[in-house]
Protein backbone atom coordinates (compact mmCIF):
# COMPACT_ATOMS: atom_id res chain seq x y z
CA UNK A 1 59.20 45.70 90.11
CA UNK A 2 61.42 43.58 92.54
CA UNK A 3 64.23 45.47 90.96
CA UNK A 4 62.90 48.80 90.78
CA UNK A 5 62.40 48.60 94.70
CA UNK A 6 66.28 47.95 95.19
CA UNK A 7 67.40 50.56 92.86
CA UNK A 8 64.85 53.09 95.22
CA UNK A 9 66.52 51.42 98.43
CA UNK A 10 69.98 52.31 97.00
CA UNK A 11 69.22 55.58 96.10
CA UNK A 12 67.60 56.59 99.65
CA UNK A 13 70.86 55.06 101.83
CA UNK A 14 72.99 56.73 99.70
CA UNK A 15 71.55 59.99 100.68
CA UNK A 16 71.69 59.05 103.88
CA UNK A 17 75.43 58.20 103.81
CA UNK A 18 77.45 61.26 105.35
CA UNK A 19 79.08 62.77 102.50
CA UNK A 20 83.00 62.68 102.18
CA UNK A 21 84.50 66.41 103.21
CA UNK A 22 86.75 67.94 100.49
CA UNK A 23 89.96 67.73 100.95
CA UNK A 24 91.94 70.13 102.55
CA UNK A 25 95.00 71.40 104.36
CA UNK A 26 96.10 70.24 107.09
CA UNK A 27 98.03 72.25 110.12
CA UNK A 28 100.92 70.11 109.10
CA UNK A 29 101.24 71.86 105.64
CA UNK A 30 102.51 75.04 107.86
CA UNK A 31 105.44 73.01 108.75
CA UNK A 32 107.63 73.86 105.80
CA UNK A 33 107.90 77.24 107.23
CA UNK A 34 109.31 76.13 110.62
CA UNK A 35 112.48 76.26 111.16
CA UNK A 36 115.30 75.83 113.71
CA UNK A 37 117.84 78.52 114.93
CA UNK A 38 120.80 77.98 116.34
CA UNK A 39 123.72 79.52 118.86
CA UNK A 40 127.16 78.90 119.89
CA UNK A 41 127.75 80.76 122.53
CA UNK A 42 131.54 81.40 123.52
CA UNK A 43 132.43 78.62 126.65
CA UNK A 44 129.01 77.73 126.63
CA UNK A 45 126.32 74.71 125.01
CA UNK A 46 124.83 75.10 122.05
CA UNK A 47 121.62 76.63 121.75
CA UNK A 48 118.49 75.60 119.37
CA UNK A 49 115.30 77.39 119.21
CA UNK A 50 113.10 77.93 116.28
CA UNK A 51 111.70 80.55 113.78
CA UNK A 52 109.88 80.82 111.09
CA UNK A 53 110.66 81.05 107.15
CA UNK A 54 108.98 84.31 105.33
CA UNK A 55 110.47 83.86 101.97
CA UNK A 56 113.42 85.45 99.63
CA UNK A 57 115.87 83.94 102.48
CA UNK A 58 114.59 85.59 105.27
CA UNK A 59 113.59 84.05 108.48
CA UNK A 60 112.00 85.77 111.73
CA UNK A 61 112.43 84.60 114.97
CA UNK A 62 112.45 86.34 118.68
CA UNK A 63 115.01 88.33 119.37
CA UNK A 64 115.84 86.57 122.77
CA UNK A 65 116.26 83.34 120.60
CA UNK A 66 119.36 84.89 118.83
CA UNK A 67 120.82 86.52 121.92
CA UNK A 68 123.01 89.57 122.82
CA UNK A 69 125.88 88.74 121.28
CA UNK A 70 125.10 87.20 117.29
CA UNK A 71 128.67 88.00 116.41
CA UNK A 72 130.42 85.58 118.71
CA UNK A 73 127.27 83.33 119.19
CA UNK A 74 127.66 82.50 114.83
CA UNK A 75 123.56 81.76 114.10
CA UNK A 76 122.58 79.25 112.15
CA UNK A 77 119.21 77.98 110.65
CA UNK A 78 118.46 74.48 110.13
CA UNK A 79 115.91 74.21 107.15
CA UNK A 80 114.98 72.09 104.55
CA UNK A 81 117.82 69.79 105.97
CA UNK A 82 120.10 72.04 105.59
CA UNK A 83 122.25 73.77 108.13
CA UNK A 84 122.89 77.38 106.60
CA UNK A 85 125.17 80.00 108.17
CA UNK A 86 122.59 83.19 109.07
CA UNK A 87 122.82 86.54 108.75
CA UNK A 88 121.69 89.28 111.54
CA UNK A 89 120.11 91.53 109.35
CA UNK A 90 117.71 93.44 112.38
CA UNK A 91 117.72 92.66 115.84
CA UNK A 92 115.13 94.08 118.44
CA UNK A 93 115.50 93.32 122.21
CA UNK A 94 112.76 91.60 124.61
CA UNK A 95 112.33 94.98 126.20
CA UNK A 96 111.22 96.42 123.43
CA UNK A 97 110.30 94.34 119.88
CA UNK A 98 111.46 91.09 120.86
CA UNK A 99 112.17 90.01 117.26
CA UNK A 100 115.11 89.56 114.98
CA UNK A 101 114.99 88.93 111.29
CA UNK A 102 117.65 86.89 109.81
CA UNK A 103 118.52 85.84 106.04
CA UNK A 104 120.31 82.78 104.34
CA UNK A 105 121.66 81.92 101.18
CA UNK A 106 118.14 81.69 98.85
CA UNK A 107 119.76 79.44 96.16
CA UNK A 108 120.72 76.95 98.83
CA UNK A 109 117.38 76.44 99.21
CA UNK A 110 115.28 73.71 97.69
CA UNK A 111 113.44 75.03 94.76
CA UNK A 112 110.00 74.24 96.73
CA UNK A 113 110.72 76.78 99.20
CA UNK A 114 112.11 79.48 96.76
CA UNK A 115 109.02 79.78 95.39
CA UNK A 116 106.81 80.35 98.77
CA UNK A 117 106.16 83.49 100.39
CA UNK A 118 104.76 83.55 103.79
CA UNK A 119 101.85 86.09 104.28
CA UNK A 120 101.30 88.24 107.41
CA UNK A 121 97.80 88.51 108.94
CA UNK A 122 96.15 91.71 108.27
CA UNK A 123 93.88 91.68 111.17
CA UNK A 124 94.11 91.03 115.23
CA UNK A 125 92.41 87.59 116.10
CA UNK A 126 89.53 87.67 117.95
CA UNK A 127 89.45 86.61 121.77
CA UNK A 128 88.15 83.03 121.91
CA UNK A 129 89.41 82.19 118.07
CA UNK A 130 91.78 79.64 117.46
CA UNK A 131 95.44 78.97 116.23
CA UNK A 132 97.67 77.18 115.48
CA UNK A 133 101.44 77.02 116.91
CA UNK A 134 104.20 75.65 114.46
CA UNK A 135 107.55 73.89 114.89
CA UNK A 136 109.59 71.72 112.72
CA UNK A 137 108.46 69.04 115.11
CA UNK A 138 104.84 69.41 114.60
CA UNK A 139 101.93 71.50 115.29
CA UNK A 140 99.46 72.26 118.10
CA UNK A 141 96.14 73.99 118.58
CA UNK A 142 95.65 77.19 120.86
CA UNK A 143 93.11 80.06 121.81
CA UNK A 144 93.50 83.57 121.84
CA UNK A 145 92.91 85.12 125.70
CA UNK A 146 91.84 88.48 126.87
CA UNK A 147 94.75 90.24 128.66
CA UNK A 148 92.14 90.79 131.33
CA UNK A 149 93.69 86.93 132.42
CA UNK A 150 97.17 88.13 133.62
CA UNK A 151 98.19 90.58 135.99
CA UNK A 152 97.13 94.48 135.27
CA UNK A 153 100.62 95.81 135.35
CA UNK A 154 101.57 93.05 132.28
CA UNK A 155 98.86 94.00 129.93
CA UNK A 156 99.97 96.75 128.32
CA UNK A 157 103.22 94.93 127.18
CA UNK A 158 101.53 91.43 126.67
CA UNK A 159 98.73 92.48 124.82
CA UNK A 160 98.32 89.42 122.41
CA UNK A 161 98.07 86.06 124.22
CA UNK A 162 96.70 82.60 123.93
CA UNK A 163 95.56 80.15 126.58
CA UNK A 164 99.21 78.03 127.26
CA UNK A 165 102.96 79.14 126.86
CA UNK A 166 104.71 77.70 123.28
CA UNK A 167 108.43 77.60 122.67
CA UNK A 168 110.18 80.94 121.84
CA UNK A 169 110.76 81.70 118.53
CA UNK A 170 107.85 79.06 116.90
CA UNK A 171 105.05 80.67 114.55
CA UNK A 172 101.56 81.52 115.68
CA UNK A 173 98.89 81.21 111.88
CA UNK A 174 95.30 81.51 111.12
CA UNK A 175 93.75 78.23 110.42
CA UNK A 176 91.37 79.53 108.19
CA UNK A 177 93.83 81.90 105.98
CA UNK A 178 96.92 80.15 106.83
CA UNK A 179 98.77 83.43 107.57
CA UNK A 180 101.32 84.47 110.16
CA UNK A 181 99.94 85.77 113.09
CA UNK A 182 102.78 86.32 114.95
CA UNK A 183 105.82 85.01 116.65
CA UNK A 184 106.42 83.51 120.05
CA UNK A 185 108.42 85.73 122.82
CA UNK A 186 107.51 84.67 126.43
CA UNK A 187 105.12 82.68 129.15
CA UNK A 188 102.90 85.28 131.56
CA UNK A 189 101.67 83.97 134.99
CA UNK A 190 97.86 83.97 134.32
CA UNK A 191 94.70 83.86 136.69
CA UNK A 192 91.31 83.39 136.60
CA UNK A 193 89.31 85.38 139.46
CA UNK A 194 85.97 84.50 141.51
CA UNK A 195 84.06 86.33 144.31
CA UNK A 196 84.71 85.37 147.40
CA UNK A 197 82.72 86.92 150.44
CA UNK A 198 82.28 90.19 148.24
CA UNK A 199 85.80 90.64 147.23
CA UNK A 200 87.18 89.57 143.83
CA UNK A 201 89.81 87.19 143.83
CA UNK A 202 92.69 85.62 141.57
CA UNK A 203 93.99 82.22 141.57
CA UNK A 204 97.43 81.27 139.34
CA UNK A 205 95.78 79.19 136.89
CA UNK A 206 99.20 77.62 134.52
CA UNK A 207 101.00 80.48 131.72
CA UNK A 208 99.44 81.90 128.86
CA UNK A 209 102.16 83.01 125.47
CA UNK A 210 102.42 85.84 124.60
CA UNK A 211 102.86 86.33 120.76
CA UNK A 212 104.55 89.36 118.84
CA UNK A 213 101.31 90.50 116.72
CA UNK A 214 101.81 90.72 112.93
CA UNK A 215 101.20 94.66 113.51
CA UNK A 216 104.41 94.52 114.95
CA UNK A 217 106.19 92.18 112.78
CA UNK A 218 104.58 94.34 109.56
CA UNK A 219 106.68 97.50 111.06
CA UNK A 220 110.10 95.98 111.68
CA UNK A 221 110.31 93.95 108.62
CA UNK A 222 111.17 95.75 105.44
CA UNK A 223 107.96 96.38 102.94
CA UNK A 224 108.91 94.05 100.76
CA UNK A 225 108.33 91.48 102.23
CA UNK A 226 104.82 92.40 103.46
CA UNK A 227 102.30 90.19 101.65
């Protein structure tokens, strides 16, 4: 009987026991797509900013990153530990698509990233969801704002944001689906407002980042690569 009773006990605190989670991915697992791009201007410092890896050698990154002048400026992409020479193969401007696309010798790669292809999102986040920002260096969490939070005349241009600035060039993802959301371009003054004696007003309240959507990305990369 005495033993009965234990086996009972055992049984009821091991349904009480919080059960262990499946494991999953973490945000760090989107790291293998960041990447690092690099400049040389003439007479001036290097440059290094980042981008991220889409797959058959091809890396995106904001235009702004690579710079006006890629044929004296001699890109490069650190990835993988390897420092590969880069190829301009489209180039917007910040004015208007602030992205370039760039490509590197596939078979240099390692065999792990030959293999991957890097999905765009087919579908706008929703305001209040969150992200998550990649770098080689590591990863951080974000939310997606309304444009409502910066300035009326910016809106229209910076019309996908999240809550703090990120460094230019460094991939935006879905948690959930892992897929690209978009790519990094700029900080925007933002503000939250209050009434005040019947009058609405704004206060500067930090930078929000604007993002390049994966709308846009999905038009200026070639349809091959859309997954």
């Amino acid at each position: 009987m005495r033993q009965a009773a234990y086996l009972a006990l055992a049984a009821v605190v091991a349904c009480l026991l919080p059960k262990s989670a499946p494991a999953q991915s973490t945000d760090d697992d989107l790291r293998i797509y960041a990447v690092n791009v690099v400049k040389t201007p003439p007479f001036e410092r290097q440059f290094t900013g980042y981008g991220i890896y889409l797959g058959q050698g091809y890396v995106i990154t904001a235009a702004h990153v690579v710079g006006h002048w890629p044929l004296f400026t001699h890109p490069r992409v650190l990835i993988a530990g390897r420092d590969l020479p880069a190829k301009i193969i489209k180039q917007g401007s910040f004015e208007t698509t602030d992205l370039a696309l760039l490509s590197v010798g596939e078979a240099a790669l390692p065999m792990s990233l030959r293999l991957r292809r890097n999905p765009l999102c087919n579908r706008s986040p929703t305001i209040g969801s969150e992200v998550i920002n990649v770098i080689p260096e590591g990863t951080t969490r974000a939310r997606v704002i309304s444009p409502l939070s910066i300035p009326a005349q910016l809106r229209t241009k910076f019309d996908s944001l999240i809550d703090s600035a990120k460094d230019s060039g460094s991939g935006v993802f879905d948690p959930e689906r892992k897929c690209l959301m978009g790519i990094m371009s700029a900080r925007v003054q933002k503000y939250h407002y209050q009434l005040e004696n019947v009058r609405i007003r704004g206060y500067m309240d930090g930078y929000a980042g604007y993002f390049v959507s994966a709308t846009q990305i999905a038009k200026f990369i070639p349809s091959d690569l859309h997954l």
